[in-house]
Protein backbone atom coordinates (compact mmCIF):
# COMPACT_ATOMS: atom_id res chain seq x y z
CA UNK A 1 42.59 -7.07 -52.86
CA UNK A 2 39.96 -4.53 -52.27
CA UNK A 3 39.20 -2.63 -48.99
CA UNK A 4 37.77 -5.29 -46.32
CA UNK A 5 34.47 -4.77 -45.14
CA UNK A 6 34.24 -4.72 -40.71
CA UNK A 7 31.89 -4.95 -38.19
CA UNK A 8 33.23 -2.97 -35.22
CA UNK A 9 32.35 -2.16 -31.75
CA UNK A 10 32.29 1.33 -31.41
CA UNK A 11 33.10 2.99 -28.23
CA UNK A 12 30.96 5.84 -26.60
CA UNK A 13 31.77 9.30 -26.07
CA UNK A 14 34.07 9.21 -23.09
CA UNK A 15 36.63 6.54 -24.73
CA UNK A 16 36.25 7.85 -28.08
CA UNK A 17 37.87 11.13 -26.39
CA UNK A 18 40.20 9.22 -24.75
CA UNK A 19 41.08 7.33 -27.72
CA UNK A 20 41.53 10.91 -29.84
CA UNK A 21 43.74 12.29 -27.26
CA UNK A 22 46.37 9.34 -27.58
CA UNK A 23 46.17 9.86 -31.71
CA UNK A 24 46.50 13.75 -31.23
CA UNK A 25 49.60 12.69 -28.65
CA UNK A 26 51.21 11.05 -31.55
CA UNK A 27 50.70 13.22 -34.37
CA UNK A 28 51.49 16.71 -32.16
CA UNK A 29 55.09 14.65 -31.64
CA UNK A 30 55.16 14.24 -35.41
CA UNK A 31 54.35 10.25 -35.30
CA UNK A 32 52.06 8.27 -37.54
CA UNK A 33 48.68 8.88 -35.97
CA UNK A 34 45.60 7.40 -36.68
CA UNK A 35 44.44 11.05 -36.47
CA UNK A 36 45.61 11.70 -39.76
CA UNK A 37 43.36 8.93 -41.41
CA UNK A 38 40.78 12.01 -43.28
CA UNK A 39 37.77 9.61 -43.99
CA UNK A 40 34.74 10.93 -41.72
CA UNK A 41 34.11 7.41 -40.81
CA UNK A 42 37.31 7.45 -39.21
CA UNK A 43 36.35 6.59 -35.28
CA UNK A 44 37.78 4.65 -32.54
CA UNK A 45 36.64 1.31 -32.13
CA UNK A 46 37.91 -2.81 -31.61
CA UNK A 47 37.60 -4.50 -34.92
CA UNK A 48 35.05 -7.75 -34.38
CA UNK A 49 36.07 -9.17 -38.28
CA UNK A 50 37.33 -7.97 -41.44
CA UNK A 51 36.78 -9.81 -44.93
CA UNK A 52 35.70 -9.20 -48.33
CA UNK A 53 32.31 -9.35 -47.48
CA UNK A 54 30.04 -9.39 -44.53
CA UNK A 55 27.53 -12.26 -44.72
CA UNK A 56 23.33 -11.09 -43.57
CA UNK A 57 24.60 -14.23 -41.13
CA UNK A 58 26.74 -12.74 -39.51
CA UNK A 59 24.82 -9.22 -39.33
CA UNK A 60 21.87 -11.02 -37.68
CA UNK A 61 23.96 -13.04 -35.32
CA UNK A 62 25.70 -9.84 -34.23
CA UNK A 63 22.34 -8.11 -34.13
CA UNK A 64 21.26 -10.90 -31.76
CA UNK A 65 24.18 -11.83 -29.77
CA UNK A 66 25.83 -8.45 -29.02
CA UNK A 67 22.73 -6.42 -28.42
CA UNK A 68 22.15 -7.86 -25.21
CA UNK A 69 25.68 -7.45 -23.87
CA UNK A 70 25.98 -3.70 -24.81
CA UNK A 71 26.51 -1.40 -23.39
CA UNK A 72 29.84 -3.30 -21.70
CA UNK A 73 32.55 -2.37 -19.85
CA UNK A 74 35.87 -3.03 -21.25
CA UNK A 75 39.53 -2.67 -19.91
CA UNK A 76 42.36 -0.70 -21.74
CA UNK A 77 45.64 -2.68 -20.93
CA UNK A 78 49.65 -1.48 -22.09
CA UNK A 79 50.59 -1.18 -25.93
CA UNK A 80 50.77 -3.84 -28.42
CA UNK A 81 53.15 -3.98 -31.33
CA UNK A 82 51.77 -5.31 -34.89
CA UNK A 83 53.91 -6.24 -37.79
CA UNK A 84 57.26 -6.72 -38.70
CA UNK A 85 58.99 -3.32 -40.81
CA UNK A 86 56.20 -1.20 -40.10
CA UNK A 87 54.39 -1.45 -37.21
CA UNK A 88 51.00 -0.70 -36.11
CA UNK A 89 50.84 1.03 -32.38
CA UNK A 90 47.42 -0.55 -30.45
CA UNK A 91 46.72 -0.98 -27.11
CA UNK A 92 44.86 -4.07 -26.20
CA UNK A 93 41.73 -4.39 -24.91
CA UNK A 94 40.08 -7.07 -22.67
CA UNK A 95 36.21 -7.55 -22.78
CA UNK A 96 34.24 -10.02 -20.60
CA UNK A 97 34.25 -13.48 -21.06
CA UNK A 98 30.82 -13.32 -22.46
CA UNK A 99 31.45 -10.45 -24.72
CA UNK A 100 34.11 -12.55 -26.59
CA UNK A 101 32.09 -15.62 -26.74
CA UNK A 102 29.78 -13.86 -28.37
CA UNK A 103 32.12 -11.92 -30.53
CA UNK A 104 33.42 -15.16 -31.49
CA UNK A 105 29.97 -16.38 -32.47
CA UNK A 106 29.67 -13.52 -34.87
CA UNK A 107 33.47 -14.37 -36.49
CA UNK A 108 32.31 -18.23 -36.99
CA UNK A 109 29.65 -16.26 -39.54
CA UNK A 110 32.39 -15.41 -41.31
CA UNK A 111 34.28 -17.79 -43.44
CA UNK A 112 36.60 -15.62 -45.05
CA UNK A 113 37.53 -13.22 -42.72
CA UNK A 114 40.91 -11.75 -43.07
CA UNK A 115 42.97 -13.13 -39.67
CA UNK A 116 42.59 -16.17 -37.93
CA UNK A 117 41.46 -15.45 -34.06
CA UNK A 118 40.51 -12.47 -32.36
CA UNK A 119 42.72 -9.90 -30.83
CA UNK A 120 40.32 -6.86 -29.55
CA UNK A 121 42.45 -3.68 -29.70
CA UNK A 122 42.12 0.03 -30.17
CA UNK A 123 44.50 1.04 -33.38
CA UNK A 124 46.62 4.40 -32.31
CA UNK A 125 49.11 4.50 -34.87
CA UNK A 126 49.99 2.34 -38.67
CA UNK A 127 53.26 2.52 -40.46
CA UNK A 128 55.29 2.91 -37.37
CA UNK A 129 58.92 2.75 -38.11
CA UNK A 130 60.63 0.56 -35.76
CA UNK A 131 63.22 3.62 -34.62
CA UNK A 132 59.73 5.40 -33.96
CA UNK A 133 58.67 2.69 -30.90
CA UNK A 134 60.16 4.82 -27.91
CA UNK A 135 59.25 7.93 -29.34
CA UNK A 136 55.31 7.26 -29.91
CA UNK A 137 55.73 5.54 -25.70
CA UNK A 138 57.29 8.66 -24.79
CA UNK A 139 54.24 10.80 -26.34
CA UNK A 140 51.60 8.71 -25.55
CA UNK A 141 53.33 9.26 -21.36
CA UNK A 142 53.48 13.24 -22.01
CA UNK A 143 50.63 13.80 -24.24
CA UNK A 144 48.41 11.44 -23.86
CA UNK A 145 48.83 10.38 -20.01
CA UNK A 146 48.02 6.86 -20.27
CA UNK A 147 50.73 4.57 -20.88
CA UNK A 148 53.16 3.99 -17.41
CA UNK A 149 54.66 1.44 -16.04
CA UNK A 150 51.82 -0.76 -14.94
CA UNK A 151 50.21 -0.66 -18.42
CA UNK A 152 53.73 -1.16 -20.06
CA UNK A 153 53.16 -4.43 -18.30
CA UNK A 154 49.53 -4.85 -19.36
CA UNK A 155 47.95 -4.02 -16.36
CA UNK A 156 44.65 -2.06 -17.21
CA UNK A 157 45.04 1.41 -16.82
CA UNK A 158 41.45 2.68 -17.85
CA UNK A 159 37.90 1.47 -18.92
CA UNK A 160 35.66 1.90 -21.80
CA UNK A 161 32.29 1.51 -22.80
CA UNK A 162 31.46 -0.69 -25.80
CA UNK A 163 28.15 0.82 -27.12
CA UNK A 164 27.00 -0.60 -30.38
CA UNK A 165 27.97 -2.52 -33.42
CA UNK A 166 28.73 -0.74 -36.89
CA UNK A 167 29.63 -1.95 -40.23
CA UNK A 168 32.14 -0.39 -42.39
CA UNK A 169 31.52 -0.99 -46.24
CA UNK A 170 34.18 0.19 -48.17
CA UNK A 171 31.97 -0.06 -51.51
CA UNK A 172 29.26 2.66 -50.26
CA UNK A 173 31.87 4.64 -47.57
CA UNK A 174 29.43 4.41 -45.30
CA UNK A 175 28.86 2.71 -41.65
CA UNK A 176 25.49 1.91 -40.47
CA UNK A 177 24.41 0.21 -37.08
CA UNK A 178 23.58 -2.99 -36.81
C-alpha cells in the first residue's frame, strides 16, 4: 500500500516545543525518536484520519466543524504503548467532548480510513523494541521532564493548544491548511 494521506491537528508553538523536547529526550539517549523522521513536514500533531485518500467531504466538513472549536485546549495524559514487536511510544491526549464529536464527524467522511475509532495521541517514538520500554520512560523523566508518576497513571500532566487542521498528501509531500 502506498503512503496514507492525514488530516491532522497541529499543535501551536508552545506544545510543538514541548513535543520536540520529549523526541530530542529519546534520541540524545540513543532511542527511536520521532526526531529522526528528516521530511520537513515532519511536526507534532494528533492524527484526525489516515486513508488512501482524503475525500473534498471530509475537507469541507473539517473546514466547517473544527474551525469553530480551534483554537482548543487539550490535555497531555501518561504514555501509551502501540503494537506488538515493535512498538510505537505516544502519549495520549484528551480533547473536549465537543472537539471529538466533531472529529468524529470528519472520520464518518471517510470510508476507508485506515483504523477503526479514534485514539488522539502525540507519536514520540516508532520501532520501539520492547527491551527499549523502560529506557525511552527513563529519558522521557530525565530529559524530557514530563512523564512521573501521576501521568504513568494517565493523569494529565500538561496542556496544549490545538490550532488548525492540515493535510498531509504523500503524492505532492506537501501539507496545506484546511
Amino acid at each position: 500500500m502506498r503512503r496514507p494521506h492525514s488530516l491532522e491537528l497541529v499543535l501551536d508553538d508552545a506544545g510543538d516545543a514541548l513535543v520536540r523536547a520529549q523526541w530530542e529526550a529519546l534520541r540524545a539517549a540513543g532511542l527511536p525518536s520521532q526526531a529522526d523522521h528528516p521530511s520537513p513536514t515532519n511536526a507534532p500533531h494528533v492524527t484526525l484520519v489516515e486513508a488512501p485518500a482524503i475525500p473534498e467531504a471530509a475537507l469541507d466538513v473539517a473546514h466547517v466543524r473544527l474551525r469553530g472549536v480551534l483554537p482548543a485546549t487539550a490535555r497531555v495524559g501518561g504514555v501509551l504503548l502501540l503494537g506488538r514487536r515493535r512498538l510505537t511510544l505516544a502519549r495520549p491526549v484528551q480533547v473536549d467532548d465537543d472537539v471529538a464529536r466533531r472529529a468524529l464527524a470528519v472520520r464518518a467522511q471517510v470510508p476507508d480510513r485506515l483504523h477503526a475509532g479514534w485514539l488522539p495521541h502525540l507519536t514520540l517514538a516508532r520501532g520501539l523494541e520492547p527491551g527499549q520500554v523502560p529506557a525511552a520512560l527513563a529519558a522521557l523523566t530525565e530529559g524530557g521532564g514530563t512523564v512521573d508518576a501521576d501521568s504513568a497513571n494517565g493523569a494529565a500532566t500538561s496542556e496544549v493548544r490545538l490550532v488548525e487542521v492540515r493535510r498531509w498528501n504523500p503524492d505532492t509531500g506537501h501539507t496545506t491548511t484546511v
